[in-house]
PDB file of N, CA and C in Angstrom:
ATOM      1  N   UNK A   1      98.949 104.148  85.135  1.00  0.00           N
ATOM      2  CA  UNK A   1     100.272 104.636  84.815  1.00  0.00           C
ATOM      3  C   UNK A   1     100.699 105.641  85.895  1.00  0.00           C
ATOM      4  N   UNK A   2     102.028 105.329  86.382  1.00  0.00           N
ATOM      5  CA  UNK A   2     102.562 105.851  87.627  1.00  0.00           C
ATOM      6  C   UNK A   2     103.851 106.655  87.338  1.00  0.00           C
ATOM      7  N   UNK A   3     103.690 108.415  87.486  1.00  0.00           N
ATOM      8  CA  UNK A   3     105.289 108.797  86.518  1.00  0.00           C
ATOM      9  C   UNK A   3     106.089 108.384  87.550  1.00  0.00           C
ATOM     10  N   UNK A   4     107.657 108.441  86.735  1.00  0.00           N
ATOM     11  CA  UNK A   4     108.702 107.826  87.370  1.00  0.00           C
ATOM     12  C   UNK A   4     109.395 108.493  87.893  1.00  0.00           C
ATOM     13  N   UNK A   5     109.127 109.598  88.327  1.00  0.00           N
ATOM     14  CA  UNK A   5     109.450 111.011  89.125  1.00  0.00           C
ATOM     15  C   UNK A   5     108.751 111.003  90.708  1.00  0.00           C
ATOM     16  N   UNK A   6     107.687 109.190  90.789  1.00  0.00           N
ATOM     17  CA  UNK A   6     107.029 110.330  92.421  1.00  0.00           C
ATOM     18  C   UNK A   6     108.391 109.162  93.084  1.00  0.00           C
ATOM     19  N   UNK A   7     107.791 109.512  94.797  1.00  0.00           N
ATOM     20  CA  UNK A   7     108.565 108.665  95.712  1.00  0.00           C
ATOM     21  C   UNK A   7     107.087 108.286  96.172  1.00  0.00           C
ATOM     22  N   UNK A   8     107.930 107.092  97.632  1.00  0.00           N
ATOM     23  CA  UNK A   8     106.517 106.943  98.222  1.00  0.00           C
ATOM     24  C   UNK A   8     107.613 106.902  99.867  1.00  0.00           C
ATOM     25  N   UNK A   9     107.193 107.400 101.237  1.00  0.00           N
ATOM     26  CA  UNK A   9     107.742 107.726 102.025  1.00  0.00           C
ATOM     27  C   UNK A   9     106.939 106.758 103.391  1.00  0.00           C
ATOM     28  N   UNK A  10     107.444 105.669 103.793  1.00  0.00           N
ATOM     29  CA  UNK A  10     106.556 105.424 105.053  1.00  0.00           C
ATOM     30  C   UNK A  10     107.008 105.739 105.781  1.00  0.00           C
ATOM     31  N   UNK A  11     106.146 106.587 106.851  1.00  0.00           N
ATOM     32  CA  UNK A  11     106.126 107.244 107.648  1.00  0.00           C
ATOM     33  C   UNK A  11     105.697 106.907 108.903  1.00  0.00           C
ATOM     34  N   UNK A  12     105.410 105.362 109.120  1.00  0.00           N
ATOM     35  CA  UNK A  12     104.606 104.272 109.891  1.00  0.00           C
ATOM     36  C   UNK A  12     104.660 103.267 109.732  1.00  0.00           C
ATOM     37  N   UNK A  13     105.271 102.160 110.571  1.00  0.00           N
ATOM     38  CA  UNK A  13     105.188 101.113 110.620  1.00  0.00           C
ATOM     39  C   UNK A  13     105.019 100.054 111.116  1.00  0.00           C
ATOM     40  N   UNK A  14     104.099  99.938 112.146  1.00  0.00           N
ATOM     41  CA  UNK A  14     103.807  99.186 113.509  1.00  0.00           C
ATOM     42  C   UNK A  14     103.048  97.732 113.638  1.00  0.00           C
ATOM     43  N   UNK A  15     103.473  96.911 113.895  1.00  0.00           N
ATOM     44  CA  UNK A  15     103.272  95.573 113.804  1.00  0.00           C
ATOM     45  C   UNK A  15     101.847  95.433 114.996  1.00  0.00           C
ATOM     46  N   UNK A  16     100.705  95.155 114.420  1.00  0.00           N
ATOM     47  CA  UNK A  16      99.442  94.737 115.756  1.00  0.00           C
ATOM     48  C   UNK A  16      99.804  93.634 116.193  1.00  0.00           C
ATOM     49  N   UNK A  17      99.019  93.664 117.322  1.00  0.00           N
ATOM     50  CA  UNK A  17      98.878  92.206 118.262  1.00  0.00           C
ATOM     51  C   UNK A  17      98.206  91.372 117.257  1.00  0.00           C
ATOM     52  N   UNK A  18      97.247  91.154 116.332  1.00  0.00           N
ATOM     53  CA  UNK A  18      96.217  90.918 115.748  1.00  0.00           C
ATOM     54  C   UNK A  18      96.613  90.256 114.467  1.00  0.00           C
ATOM     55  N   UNK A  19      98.083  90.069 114.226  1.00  0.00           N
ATOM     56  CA  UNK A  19      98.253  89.598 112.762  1.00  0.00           C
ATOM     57  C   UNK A  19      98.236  90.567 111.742  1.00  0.00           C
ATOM     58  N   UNK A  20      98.340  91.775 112.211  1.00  0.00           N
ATOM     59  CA  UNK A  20      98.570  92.969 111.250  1.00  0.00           C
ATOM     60  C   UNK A  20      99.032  94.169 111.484  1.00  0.00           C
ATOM     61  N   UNK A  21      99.530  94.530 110.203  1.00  0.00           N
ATOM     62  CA  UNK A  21     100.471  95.653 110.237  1.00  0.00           C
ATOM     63  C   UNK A  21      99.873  96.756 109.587  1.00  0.00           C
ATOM     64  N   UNK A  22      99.891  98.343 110.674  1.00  0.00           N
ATOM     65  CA  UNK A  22      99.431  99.615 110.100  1.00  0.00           C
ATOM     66  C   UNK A  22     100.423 100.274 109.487  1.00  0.00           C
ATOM     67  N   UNK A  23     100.600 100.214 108.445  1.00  0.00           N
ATOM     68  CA  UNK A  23     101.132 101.435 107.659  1.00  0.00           C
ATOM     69  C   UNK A  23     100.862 102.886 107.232  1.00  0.00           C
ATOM     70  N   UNK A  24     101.457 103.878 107.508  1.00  0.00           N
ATOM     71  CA  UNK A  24     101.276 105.135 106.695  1.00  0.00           C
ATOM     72  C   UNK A  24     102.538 105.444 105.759  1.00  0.00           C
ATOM     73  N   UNK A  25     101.949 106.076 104.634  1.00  0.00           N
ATOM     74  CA  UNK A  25     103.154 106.549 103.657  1.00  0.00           C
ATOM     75  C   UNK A  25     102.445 107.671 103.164  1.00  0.00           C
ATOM     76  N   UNK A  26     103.374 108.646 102.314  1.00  0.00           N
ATOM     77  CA  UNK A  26     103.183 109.799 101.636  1.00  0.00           C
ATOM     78  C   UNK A  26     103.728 109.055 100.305  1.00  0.00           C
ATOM     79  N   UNK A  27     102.701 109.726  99.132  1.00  0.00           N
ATOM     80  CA  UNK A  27     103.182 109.864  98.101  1.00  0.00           C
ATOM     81  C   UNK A  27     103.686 111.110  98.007  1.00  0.00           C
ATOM     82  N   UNK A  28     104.911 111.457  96.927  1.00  0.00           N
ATOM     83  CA  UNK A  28     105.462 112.718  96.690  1.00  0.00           C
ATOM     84  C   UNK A  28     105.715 112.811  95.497  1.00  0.00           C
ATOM     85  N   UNK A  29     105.641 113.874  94.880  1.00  0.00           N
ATOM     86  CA  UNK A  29     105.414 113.866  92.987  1.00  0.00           C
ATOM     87  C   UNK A  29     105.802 115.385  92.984  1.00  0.00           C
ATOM     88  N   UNK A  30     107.112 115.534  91.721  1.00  0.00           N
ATOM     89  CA  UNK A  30     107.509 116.583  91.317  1.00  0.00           C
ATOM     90  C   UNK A  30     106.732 117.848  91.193  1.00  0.00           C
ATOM     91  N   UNK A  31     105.394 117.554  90.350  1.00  0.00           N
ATOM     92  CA  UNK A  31     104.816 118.697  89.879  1.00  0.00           C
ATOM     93  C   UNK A  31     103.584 118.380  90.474  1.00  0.00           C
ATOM     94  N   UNK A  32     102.646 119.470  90.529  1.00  0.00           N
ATOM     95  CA  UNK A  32     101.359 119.564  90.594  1.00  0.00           C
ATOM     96  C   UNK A  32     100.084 118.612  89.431  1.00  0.00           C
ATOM     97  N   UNK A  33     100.892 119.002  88.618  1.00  0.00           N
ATOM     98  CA  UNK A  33     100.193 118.272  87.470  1.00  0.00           C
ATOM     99  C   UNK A  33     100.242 116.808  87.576  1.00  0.00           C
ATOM    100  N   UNK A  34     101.008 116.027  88.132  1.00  0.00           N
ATOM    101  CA  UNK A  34     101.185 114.917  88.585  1.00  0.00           C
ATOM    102  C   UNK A  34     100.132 114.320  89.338  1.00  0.00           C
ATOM    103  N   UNK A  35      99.610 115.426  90.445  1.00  0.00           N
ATOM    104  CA  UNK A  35      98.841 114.663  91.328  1.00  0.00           C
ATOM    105  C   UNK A  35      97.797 114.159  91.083  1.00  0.00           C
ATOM    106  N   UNK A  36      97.158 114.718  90.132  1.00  0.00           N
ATOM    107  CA  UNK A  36      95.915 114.479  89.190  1.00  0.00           C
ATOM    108  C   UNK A  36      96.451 113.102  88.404  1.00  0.00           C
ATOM    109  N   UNK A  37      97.330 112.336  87.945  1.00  0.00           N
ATOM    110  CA  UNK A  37      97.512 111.284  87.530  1.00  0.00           C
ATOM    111  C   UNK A  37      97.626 110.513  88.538  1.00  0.00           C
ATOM    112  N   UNK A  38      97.841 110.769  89.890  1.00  0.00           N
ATOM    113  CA  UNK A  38      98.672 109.548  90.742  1.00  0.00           C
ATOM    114  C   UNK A  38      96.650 109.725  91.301  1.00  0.00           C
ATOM    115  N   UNK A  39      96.139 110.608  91.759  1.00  0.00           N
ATOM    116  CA  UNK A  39      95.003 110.263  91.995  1.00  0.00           C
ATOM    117  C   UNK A  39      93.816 109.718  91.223  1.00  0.00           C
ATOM    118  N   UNK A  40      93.779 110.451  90.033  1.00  0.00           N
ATOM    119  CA  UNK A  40      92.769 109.730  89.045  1.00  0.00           C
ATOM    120  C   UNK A  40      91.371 110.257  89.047  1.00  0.00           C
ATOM    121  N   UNK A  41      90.793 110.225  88.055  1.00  0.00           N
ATOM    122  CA  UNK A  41      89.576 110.816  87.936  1.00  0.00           C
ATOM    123  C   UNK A  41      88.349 110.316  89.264  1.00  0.00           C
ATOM    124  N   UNK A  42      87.736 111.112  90.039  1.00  0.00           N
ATOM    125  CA  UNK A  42      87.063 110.590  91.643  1.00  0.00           C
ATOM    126  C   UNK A  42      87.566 109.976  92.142  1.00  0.00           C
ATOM    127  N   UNK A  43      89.136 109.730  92.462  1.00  0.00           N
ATOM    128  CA  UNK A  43      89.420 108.937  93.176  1.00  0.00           C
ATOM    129  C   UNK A  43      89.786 107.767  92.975  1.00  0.00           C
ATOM    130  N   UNK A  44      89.605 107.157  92.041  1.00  0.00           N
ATOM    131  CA  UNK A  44      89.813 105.560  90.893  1.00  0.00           C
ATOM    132  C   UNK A  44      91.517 105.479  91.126  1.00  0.00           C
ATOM    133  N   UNK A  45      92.505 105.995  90.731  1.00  0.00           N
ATOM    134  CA  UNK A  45      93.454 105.541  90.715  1.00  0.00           C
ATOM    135  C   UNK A  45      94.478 105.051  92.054  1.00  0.00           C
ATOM    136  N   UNK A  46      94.207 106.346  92.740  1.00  0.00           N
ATOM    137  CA  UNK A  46      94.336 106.052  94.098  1.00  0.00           C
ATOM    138  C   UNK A  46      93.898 105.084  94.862  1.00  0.00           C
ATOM    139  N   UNK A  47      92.508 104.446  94.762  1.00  0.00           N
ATOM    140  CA  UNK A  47      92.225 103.857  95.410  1.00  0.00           C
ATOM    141  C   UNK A  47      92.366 102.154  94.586  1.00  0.00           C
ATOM    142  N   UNK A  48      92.957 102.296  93.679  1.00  0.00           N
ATOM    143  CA  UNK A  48      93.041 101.183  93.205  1.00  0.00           C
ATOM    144  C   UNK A  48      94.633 100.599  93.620  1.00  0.00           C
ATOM    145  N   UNK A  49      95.693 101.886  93.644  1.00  0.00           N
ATOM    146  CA  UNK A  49      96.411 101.722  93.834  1.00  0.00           C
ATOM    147  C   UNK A  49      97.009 101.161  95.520  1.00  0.00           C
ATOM    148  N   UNK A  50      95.920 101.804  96.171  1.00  0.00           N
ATOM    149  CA  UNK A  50      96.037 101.214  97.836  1.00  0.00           C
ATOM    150  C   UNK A  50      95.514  99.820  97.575  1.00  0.00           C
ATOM    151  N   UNK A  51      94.342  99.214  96.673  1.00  0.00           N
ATOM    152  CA  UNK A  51      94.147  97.842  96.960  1.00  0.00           C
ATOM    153  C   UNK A  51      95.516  96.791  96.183  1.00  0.00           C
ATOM    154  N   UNK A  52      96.269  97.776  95.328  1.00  0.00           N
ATOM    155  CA  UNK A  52      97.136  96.186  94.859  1.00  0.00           C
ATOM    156  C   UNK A  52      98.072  96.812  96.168  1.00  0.00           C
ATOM    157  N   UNK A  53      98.230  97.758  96.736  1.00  0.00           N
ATOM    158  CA  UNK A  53      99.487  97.546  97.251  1.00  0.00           C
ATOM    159  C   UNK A  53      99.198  96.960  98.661  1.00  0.00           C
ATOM    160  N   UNK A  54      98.146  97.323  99.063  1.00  0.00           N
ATOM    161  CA  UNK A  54      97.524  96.413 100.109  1.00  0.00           C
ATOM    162  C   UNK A  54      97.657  94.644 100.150  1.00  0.00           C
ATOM    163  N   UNK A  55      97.170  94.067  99.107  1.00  0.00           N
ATOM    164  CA  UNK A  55      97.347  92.629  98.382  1.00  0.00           C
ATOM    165  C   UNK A  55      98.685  92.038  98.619  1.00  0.00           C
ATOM    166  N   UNK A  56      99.559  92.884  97.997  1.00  0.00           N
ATOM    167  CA  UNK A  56     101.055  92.602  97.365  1.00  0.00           C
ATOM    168  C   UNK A  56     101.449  92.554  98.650  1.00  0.00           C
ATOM    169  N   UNK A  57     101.532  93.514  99.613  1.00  0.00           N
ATOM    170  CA  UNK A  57     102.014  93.269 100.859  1.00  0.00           C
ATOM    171  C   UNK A  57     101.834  92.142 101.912  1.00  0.00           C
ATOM    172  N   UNK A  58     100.462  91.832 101.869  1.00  0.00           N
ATOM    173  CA  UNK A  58      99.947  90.740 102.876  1.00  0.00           C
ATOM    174  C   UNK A  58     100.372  89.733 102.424  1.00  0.00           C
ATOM    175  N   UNK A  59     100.805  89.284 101.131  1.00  0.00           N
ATOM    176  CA  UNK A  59     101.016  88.410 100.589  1.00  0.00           C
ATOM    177  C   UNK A  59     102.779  88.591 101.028  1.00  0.00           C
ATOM    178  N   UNK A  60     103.823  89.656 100.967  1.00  0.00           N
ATOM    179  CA  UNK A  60     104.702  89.379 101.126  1.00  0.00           C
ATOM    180  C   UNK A  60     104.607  89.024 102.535  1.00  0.00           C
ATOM    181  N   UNK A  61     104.371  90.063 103.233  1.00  0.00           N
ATOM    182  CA  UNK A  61     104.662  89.613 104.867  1.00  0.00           C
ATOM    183  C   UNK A  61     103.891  88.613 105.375  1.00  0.00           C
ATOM    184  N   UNK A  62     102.979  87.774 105.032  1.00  0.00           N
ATOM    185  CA  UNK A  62     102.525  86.713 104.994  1.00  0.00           C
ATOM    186  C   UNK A  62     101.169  87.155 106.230  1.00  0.00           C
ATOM    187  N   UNK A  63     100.446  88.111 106.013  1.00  0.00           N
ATOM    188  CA  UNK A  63      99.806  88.621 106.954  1.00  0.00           C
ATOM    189  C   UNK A  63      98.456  88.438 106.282  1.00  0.00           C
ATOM    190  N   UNK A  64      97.550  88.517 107.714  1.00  0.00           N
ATOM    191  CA  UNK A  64      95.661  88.381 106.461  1.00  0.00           C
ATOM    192  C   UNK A  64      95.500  90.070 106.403  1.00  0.00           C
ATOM    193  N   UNK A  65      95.773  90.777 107.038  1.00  0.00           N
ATOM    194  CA  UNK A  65      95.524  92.143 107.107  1.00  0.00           C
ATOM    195  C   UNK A  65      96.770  93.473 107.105  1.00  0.00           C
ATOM    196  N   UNK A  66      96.343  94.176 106.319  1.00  0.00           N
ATOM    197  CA  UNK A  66      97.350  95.483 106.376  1.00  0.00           C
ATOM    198  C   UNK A  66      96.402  96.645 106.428  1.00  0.00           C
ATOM    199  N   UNK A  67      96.441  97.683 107.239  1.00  0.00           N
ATOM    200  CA  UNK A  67      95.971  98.613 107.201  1.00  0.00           C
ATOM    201  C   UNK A  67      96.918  99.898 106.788  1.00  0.00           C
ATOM    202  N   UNK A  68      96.465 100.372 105.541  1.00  0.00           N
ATOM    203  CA  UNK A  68      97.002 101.701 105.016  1.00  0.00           C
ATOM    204  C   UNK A  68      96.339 102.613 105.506  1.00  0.00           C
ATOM    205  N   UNK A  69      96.824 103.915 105.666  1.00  0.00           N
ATOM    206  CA  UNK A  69      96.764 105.456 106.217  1.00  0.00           C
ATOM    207  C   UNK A  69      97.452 106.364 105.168  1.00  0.00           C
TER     208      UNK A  69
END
């Protein structure tokens, strides 16, 4: 569960020679208390959240690889 208060900001977007694209983005979230939900207990949410959005992307841009930052 993702509140409906953050943004997400890319800040990077560069196409490789290689069939893939590096991305960086910021998440940004109203409160402090937030960050602890968007990250998740050790790390779990966050990093779950880079693998669907990782997925979802390669699949849109039709790429085998995306690298998040």
């Amino acid at each position: 569960e993702i509140p409906y208060s953050c943004e997400v900001v890319v800040t990077k977007f560069k196409d490789q020679d290689d069939d893939c694209y590096e991305i960086d983005a910021t998440i940004l979230v109203d409160r402090t208390s937030q960050k602890k939900i968007i990250i998740g207990k050790q790390g779990t949410k966050i990093k779950q959240l880079g693998i669907n959005s990782r997925l979802a992307m390669e699949d849109f841009f039709q790429v085998p690889k995306i690298r998040l930052g």
